[in-house]
Protein backbone atom coordinates (compact mmCIF):
# COMPACT_ATOMS: atom_id res chain seq x y z
CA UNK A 1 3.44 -5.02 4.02
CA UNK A 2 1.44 -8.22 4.63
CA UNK A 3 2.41 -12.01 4.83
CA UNK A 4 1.11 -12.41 1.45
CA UNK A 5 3.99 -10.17 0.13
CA UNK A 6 6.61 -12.28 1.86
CA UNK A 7 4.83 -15.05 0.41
CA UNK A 8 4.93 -14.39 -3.28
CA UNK A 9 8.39 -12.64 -3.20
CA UNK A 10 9.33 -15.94 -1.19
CA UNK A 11 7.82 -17.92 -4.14
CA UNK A 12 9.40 -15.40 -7.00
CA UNK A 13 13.04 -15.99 -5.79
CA UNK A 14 12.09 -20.11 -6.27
CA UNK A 15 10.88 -19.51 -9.20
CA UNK A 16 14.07 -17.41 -10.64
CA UNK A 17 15.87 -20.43 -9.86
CA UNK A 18 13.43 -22.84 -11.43
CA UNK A 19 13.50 -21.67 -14.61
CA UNK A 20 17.21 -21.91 -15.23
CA UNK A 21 17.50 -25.47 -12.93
CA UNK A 22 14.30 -26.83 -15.77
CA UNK A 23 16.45 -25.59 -19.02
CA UNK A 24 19.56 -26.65 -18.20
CA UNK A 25 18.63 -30.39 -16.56
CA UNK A 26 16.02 -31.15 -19.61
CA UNK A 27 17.26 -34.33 -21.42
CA UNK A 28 16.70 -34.98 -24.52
CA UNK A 29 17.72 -34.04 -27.74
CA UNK A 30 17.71 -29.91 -28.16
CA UNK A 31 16.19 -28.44 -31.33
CA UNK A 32 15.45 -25.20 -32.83
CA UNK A 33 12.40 -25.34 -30.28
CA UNK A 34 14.05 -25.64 -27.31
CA UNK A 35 17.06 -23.26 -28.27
CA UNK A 36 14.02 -20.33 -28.91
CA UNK A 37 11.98 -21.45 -25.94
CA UNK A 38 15.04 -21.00 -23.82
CA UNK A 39 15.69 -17.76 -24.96
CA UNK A 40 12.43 -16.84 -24.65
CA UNK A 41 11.93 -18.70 -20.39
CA UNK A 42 15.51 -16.50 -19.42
CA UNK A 43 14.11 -13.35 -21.49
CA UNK A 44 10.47 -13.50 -19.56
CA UNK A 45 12.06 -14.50 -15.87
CA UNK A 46 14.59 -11.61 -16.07
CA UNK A 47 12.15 -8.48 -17.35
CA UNK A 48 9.76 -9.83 -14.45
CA UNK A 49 12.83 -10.02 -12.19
CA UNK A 50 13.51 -6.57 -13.11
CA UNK A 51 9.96 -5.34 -13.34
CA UNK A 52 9.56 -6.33 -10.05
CA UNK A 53 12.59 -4.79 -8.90
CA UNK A 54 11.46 -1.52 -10.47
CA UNK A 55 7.67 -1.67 -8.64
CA UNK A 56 9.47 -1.95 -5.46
CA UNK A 57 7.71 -0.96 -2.18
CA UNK A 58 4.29 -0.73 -4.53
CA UNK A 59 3.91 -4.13 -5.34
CA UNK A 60 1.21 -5.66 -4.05
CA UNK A 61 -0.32 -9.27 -4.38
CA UNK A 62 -3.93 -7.67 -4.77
CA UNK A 63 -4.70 -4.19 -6.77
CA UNK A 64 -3.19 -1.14 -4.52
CA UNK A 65 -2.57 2.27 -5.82
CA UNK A 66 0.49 2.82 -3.24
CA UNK A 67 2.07 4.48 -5.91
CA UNK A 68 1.96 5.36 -9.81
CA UNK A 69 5.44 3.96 -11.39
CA UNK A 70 6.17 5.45 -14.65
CA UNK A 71 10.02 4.80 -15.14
CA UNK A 72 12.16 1.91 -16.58
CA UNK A 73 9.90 -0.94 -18.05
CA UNK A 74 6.77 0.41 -16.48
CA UNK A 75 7.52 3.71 -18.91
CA UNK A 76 6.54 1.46 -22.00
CA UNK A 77 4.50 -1.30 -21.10
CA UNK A 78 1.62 -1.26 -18.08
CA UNK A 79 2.33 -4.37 -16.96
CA UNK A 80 5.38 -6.26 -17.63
CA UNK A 81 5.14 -8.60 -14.91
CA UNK A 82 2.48 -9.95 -16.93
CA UNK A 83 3.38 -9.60 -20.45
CA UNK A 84 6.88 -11.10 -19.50
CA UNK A 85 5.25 -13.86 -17.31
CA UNK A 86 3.81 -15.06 -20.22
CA UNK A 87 6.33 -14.83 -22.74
CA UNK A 88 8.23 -16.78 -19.96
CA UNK A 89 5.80 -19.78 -19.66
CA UNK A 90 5.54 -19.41 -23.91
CA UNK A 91 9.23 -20.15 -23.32
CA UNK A 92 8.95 -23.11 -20.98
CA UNK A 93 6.14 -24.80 -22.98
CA UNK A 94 8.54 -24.68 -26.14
CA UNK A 95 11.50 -26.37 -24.12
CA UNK A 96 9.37 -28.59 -21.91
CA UNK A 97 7.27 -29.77 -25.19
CA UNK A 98 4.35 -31.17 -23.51
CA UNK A 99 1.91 -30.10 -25.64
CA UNK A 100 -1.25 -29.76 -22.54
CA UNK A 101 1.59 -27.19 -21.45
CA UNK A 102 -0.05 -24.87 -23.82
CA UNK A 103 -3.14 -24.61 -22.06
CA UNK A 104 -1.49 -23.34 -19.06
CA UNK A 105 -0.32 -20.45 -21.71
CA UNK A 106 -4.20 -20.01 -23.15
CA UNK A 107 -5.07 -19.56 -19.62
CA UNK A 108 -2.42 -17.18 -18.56
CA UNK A 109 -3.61 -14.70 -21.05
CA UNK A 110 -7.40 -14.00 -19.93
CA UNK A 111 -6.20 -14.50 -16.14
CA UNK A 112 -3.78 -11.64 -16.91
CA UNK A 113 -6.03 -9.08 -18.66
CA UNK A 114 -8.44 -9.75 -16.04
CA UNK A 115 -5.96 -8.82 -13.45
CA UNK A 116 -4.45 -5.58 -15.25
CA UNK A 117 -8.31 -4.61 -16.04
CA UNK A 118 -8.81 -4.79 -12.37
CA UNK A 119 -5.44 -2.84 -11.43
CA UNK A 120 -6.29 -0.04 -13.63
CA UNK A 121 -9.79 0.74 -11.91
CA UNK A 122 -8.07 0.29 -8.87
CA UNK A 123 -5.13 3.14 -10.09
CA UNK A 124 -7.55 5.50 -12.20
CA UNK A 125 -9.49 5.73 -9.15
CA UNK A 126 -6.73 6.46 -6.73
CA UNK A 127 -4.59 8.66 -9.25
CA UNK A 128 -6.92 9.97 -12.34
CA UNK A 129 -5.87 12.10 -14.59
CA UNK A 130 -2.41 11.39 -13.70
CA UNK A 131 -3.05 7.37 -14.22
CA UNK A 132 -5.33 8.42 -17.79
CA UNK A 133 -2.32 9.87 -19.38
CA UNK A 134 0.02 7.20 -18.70
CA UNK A 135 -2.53 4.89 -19.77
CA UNK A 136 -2.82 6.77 -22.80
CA UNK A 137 0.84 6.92 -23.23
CA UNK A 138 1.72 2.95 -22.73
CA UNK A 139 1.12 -0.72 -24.40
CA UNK A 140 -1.16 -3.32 -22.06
C-alpha cells in the first residue's frame, strides 16, 4: 500500500469527525431542512464509513482490481462509497443552506460516474465473467 492510501484514510478519519463537529456547532435556527439534512450527512458518513470498512485491504485511491468484493453493502450497490458520499454532501448542503453548496452536489454526481465507469473497466478486465455477473446482479 502506497502513501496515497495513508493519505486519504488519514483524510477519511477527519472527515468522520467533520461531519458530526459541522451539525452539531451550526447556529441558527433548525428547521425541517436541517433536521432531514442531518439525517441524511450521519446516514451518508456512516455507510461510507462502513463501505470502506468492508473494501478493506482492496481499496485503492486509483482503479485496482486487488480483489472483487461482493458481500455486505458491496452485495447491493457497486459503489457505495459513492452513492453514500453524495447523499452525505446532499445532507450537508441541506443543513449548511448555502445555496452555491449545491453545485458542489451537481458536481459530485458526473465526477462519481466517471470514476465507477473507470473502476469497472479496470475490474471487468482483471476479473470478467466473474465481475459481469455481479454487475448484472447490482444497482450503480
Amino acid at each position: 500500500m502506497g502513501r496515497h492510501f495513508y493519505i486519504f484514510t488519514a483524510l477519511f478519519v477527519i472527515g468522520i469527525a467533520v461531519v458530526p463537529w459541522i451539525l452539531l456547532t451550526r447556529g441558527g435556527d433548525w428547521n425541517l431542512q436541517r433536521y432531514v439534512g442531518s439525517v441524511l450527512a450521519v446516514v451518508g458518513i456512516s455507510f461510507v464509513a462502513l463501505a470502506r470498512y468492508q473494501l478493506g485491504r482492496s481499496f485503492s485511491v486509483k482503479a485496482e482490481a486487488h480483489q472483487l468484493i461482493t458481500a455486505g453493502l458491496y452485495s447491493k450497490i457497486r459503489n457505495p462509497i459513492y452513492v453514500f458520499g453524495v447523499v452525505m454532501l446532499f445532507g450537508l448542503a441541506l443543513v449548511l443552506q448555502r445555496p452555491f453548496l449545491w453545485i458542489f452536489v451537481a458536481l459530485a454526481v458526473p465526477v462519481q460516474v466517471v470514476r465507477a465507469r473507470r473502476e469497472a473497466r479496470v475490474l471487468e478486465s482483471a476479473f470478467g465473467d466473474a465481475y459481469r455477473e455481479y454487475r448484472r446482479k447490482t444497482w450503480f
